[in-house]
N, C-alpha and C. Protein backbone atom coordinates (compact mmCIF):
# COMPACT_ATOMS: atom_id res chain seq x y z
N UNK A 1 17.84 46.33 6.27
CA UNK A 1 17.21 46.81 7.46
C UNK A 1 15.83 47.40 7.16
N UNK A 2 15.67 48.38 6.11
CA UNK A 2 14.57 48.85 6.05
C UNK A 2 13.91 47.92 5.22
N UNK A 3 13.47 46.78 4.86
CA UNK A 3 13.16 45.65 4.26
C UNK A 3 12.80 44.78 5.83
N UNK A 4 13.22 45.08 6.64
CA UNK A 4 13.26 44.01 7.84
C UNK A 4 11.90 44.71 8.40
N UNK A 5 12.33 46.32 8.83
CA UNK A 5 11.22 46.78 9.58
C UNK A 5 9.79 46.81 8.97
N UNK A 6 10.07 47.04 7.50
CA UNK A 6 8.42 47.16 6.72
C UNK A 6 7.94 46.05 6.86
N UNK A 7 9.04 44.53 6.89
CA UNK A 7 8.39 43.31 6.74
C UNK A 7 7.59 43.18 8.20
N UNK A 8 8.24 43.84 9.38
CA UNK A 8 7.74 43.29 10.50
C UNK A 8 6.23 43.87 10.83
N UNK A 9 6.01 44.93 9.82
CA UNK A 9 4.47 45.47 10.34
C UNK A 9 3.77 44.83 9.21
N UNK A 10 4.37 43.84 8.56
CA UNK A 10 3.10 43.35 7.38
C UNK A 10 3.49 41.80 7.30
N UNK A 11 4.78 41.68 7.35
CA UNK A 11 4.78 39.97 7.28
C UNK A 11 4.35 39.08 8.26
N UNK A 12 3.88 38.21 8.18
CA UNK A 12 3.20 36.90 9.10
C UNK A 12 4.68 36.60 9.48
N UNK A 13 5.93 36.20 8.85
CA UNK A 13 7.07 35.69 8.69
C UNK A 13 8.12 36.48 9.51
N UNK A 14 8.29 36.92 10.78
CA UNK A 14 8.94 37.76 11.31
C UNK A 14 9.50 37.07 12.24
N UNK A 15 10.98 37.24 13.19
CA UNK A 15 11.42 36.42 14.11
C UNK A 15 10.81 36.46 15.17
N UNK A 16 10.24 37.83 15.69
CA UNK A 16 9.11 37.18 16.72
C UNK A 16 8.16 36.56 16.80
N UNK A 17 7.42 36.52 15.53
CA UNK A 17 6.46 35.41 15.26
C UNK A 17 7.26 34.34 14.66
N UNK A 18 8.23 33.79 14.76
CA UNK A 18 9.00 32.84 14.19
C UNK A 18 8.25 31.51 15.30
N UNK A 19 8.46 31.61 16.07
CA UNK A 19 7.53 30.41 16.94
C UNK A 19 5.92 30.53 16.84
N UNK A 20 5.22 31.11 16.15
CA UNK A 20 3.80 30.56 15.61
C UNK A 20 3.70 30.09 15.01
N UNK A 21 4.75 29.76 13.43
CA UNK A 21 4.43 28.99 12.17
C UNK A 21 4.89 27.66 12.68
N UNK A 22 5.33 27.21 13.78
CA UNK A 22 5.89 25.53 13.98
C UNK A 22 4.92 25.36 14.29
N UNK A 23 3.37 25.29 14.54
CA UNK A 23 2.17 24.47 14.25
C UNK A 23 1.95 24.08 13.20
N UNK A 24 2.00 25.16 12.53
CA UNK A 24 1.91 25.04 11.10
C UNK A 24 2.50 24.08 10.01
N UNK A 25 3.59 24.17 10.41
CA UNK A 25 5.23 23.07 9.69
C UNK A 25 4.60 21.68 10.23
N UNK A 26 4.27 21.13 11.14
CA UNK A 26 4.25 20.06 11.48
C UNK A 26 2.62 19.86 11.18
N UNK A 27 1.46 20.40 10.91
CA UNK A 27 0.09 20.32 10.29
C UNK A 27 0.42 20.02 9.11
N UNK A 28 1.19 21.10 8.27
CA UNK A 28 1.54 20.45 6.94
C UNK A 28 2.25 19.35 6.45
N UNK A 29 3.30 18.71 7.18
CA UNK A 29 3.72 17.62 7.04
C UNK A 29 3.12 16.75 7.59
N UNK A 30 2.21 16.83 8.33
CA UNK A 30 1.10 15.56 8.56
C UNK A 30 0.18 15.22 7.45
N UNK A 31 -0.17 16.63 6.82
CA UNK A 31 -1.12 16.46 5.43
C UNK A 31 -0.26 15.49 4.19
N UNK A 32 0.44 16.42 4.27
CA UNK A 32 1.49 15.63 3.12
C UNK A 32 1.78 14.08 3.02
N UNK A 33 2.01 13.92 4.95
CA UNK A 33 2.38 12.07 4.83
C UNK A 33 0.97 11.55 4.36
N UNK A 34 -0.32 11.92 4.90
CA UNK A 34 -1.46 11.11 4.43
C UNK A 34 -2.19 11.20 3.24
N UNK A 35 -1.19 12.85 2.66
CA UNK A 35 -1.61 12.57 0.90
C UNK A 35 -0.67 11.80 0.51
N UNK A 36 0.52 11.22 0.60
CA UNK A 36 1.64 10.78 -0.09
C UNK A 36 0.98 8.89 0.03
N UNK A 37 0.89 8.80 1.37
CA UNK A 37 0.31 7.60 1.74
C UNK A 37 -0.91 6.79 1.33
N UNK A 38 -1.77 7.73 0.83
CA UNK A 38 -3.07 7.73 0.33
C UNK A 38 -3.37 7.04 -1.06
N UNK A 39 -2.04 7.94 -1.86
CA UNK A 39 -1.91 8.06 -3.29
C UNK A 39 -1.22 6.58 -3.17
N UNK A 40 -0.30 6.09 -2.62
CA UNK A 40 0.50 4.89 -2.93
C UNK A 40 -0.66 3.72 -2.88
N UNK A 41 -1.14 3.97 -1.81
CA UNK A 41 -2.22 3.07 -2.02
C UNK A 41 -3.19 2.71 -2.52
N UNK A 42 -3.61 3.54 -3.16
CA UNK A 42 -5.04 3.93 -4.22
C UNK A 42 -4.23 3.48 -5.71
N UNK A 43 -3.26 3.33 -5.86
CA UNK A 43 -2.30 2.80 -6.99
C UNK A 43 -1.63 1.56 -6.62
N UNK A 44 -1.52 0.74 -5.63
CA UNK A 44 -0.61 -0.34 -5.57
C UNK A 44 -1.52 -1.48 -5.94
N UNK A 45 -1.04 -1.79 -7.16
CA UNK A 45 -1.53 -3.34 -7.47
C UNK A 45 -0.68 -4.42 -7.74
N UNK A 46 -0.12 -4.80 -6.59
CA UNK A 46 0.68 -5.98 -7.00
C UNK A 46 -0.10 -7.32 -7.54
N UNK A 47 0.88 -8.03 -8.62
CA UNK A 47 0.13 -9.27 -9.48
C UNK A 47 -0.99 -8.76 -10.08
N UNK A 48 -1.52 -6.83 -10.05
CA UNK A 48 -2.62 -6.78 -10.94
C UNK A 48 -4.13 -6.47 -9.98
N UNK A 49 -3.53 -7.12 -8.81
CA UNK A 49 -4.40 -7.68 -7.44
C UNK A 49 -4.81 -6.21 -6.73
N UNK A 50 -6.22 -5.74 -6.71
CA UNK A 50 -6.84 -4.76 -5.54
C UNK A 50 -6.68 -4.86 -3.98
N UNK A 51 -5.75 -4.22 -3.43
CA UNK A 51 -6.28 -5.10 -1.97
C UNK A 51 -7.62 -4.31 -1.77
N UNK A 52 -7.98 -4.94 -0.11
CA UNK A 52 -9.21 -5.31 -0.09
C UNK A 52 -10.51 -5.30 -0.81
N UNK A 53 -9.81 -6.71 -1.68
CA UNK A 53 -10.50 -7.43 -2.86
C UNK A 53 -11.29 -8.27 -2.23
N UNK A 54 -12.53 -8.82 -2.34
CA UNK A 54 -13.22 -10.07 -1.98
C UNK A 54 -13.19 -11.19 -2.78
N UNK A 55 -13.04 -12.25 -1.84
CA UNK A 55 -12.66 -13.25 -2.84
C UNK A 55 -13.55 -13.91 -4.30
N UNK A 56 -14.97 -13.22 -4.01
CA UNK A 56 -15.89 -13.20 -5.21
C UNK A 56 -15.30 -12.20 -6.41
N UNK A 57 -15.04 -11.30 -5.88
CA UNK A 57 -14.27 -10.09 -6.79
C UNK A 57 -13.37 -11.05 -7.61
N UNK A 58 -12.51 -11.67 -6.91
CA UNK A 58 -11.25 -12.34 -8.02
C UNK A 58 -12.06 -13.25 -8.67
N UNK A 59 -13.03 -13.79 -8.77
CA UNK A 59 -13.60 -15.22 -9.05
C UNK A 59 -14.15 -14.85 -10.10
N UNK A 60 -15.18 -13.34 -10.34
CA UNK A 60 -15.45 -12.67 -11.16
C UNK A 60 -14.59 -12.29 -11.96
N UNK A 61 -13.31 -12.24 -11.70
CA UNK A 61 -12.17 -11.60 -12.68
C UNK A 61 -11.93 -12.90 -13.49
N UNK A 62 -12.21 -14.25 -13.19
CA UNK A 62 -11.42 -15.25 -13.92
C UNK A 62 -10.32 -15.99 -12.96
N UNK A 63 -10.14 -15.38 -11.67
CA UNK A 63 -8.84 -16.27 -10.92
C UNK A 63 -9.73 -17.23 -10.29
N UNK A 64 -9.08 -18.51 -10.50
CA UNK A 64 -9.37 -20.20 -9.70
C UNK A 64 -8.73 -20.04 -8.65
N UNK A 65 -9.34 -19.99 -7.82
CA UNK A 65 -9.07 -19.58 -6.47
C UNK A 65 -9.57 -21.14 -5.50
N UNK A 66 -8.90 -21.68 -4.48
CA UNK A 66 -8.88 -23.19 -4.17
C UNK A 66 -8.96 -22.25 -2.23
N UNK A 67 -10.26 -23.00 -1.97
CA UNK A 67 -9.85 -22.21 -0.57
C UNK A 67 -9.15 -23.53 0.13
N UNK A 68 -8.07 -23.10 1.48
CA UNK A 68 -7.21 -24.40 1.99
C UNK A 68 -7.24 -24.17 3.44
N UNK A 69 -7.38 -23.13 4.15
CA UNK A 69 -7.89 -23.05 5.47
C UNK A 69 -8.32 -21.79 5.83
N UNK A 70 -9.20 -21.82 7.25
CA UNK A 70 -9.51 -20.74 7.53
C UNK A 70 -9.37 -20.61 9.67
N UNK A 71 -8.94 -19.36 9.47
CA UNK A 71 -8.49 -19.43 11.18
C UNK A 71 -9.09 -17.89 11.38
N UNK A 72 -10.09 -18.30 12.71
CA UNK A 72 -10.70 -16.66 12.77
C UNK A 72 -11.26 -16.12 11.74
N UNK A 73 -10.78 -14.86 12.08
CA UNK A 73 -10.93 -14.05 10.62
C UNK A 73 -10.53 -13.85 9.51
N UNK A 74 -9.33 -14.82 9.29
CA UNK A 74 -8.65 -15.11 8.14
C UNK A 74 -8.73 -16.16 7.22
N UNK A 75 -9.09 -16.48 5.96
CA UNK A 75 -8.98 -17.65 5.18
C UNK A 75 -8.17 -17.30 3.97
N UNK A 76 -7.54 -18.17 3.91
CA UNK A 76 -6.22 -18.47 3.07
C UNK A 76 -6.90 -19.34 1.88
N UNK A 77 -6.31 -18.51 0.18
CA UNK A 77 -6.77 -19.38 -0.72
C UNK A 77 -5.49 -19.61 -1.49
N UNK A 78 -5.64 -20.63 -2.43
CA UNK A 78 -4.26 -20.92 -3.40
C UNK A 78 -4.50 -20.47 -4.86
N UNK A 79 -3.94 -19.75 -5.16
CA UNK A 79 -4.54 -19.68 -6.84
C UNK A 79 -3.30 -19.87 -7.66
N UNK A 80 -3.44 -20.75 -8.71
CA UNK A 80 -2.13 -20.81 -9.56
C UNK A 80 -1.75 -20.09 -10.64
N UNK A 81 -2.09 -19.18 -10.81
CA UNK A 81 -2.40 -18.08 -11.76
C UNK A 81 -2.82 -16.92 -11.39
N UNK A 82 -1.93 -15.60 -11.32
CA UNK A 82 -2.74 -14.26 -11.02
C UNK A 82 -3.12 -13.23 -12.74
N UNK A 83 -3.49 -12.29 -12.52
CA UNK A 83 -3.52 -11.36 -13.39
C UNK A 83 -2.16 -10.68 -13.81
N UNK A 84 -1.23 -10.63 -13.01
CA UNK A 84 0.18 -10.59 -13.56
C UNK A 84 1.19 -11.59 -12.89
N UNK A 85 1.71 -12.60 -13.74
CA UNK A 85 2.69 -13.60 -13.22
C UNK A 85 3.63 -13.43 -13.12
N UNK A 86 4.81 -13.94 -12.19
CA UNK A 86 6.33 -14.10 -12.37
C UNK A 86 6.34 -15.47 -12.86
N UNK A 87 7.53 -15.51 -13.95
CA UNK A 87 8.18 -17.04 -14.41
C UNK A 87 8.38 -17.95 -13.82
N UNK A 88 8.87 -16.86 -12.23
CA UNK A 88 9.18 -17.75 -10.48
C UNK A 88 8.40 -18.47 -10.37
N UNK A 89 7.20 -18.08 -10.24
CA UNK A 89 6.14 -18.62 -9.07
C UNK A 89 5.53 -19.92 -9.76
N UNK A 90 5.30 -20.62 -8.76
CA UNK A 90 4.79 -22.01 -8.76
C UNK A 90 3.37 -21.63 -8.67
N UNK A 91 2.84 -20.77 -7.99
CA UNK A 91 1.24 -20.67 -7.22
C UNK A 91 1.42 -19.20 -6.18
N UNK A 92 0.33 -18.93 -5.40
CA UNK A 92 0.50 -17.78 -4.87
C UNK A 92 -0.89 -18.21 -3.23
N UNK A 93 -0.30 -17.83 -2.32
CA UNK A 93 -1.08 -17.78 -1.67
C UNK A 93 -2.24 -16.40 -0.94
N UNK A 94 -3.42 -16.90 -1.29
CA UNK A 94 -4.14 -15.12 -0.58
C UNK A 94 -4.64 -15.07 0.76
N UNK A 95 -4.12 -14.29 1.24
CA UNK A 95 -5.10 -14.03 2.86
C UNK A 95 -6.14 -13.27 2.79
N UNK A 96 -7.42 -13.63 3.23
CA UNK A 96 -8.31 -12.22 3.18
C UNK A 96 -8.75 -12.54 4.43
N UNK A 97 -8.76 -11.27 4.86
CA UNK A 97 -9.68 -10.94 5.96
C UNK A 97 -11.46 -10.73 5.60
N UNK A 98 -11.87 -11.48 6.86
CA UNK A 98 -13.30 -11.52 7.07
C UNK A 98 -13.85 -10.01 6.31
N UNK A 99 -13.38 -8.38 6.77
CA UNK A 99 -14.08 -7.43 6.64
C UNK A 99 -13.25 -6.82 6.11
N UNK A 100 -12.02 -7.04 5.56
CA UNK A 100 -10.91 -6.12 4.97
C UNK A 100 -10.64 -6.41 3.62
N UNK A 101 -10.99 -7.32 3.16
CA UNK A 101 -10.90 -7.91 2.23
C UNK A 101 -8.93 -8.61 2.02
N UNK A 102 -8.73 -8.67 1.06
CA UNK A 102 -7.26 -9.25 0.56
C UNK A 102 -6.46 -8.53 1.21
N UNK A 103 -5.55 -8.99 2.10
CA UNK A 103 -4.94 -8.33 2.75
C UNK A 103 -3.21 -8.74 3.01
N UNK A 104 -3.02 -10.04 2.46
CA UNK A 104 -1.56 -10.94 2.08
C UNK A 104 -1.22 -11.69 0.93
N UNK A 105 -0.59 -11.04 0.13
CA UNK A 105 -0.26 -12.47 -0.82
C UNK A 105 1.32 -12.67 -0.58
N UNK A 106 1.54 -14.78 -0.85
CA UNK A 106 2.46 -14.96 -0.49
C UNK A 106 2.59 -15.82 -2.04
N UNK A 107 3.78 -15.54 -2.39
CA UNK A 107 4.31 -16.08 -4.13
C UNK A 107 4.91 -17.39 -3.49
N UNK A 108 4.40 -18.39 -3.83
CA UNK A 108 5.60 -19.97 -4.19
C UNK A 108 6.21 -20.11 -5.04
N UNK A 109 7.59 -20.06 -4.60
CA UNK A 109 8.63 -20.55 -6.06
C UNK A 109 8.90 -21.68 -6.43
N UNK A 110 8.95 -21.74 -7.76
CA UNK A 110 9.22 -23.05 -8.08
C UNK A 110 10.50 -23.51 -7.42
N UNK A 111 11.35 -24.81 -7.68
CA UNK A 111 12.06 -25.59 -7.32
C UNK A 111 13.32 -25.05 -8.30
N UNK A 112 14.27 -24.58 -6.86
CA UNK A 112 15.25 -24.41 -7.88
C UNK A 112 16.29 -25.53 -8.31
N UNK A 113 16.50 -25.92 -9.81
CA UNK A 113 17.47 -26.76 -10.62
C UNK A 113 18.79 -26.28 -10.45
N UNK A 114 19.53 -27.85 -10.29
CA UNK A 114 21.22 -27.45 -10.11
C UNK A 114 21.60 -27.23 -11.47
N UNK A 115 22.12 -26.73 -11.91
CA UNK A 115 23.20 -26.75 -13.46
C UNK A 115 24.19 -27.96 -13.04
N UNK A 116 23.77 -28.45 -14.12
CA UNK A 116 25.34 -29.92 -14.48
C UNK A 116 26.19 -29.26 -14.47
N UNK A 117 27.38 -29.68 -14.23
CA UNK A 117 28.86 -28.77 -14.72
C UNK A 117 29.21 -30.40 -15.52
């Protein structure tokens, strides 16, 4: 009790102010999702691959890049080789956007073999 009353003339944290800090709770978990979100992305390199990469960017890296269509703002290239491979893949397809740069890759698998019995 006497821990309750001293807290209430000095703590921010009191049950009548218990409904001012829920701005607060939900400000900070907004920060949090767009640092958490931020960080994943500033680190995700699948196949090795930057997104919004330009397709000069990969060309400069060494990837043979085959362009095969383009619709709008999107053109689709084939490259048979990335900077990190699966054993799977046959080839890989890239989407880039006009102003976003790389924005889809799609893996082709090879053909799967029956086992003889």
């Amino acid at each position: 009790m006497r821990l309750a009353r001293l807290g209430a003339r000095t703590c921010f944290f009191t049950l009548k102010n218990r409904l001012d800090i829920k701005p607060f709770k939900y400000i900070l978990a907004a920060i949090l999702a767009l640092a958490c979100c931020s960080s994943v992305m500033a680190r995700d390199r699948i196949f090795g691959l930057d997104w919004q990469s330009a397709p000069a960017q990969l060309r400069a890296r060494g990837i043979q890049l085959s362009q095969q269509k383009t619709k709008g703002r999107l053109t689709m290239y084939l490259a048979r080789s990335l900077p990190v491979n699966l054993s799977d893949a046959d080839s890989y397809l890239l989407i880039f956007d006009k102003d976003a740069g790389l924005v889809k890759i799609l893996m082709v698998g090879k053909g799967i073999v029956a086992d003889s019995d």
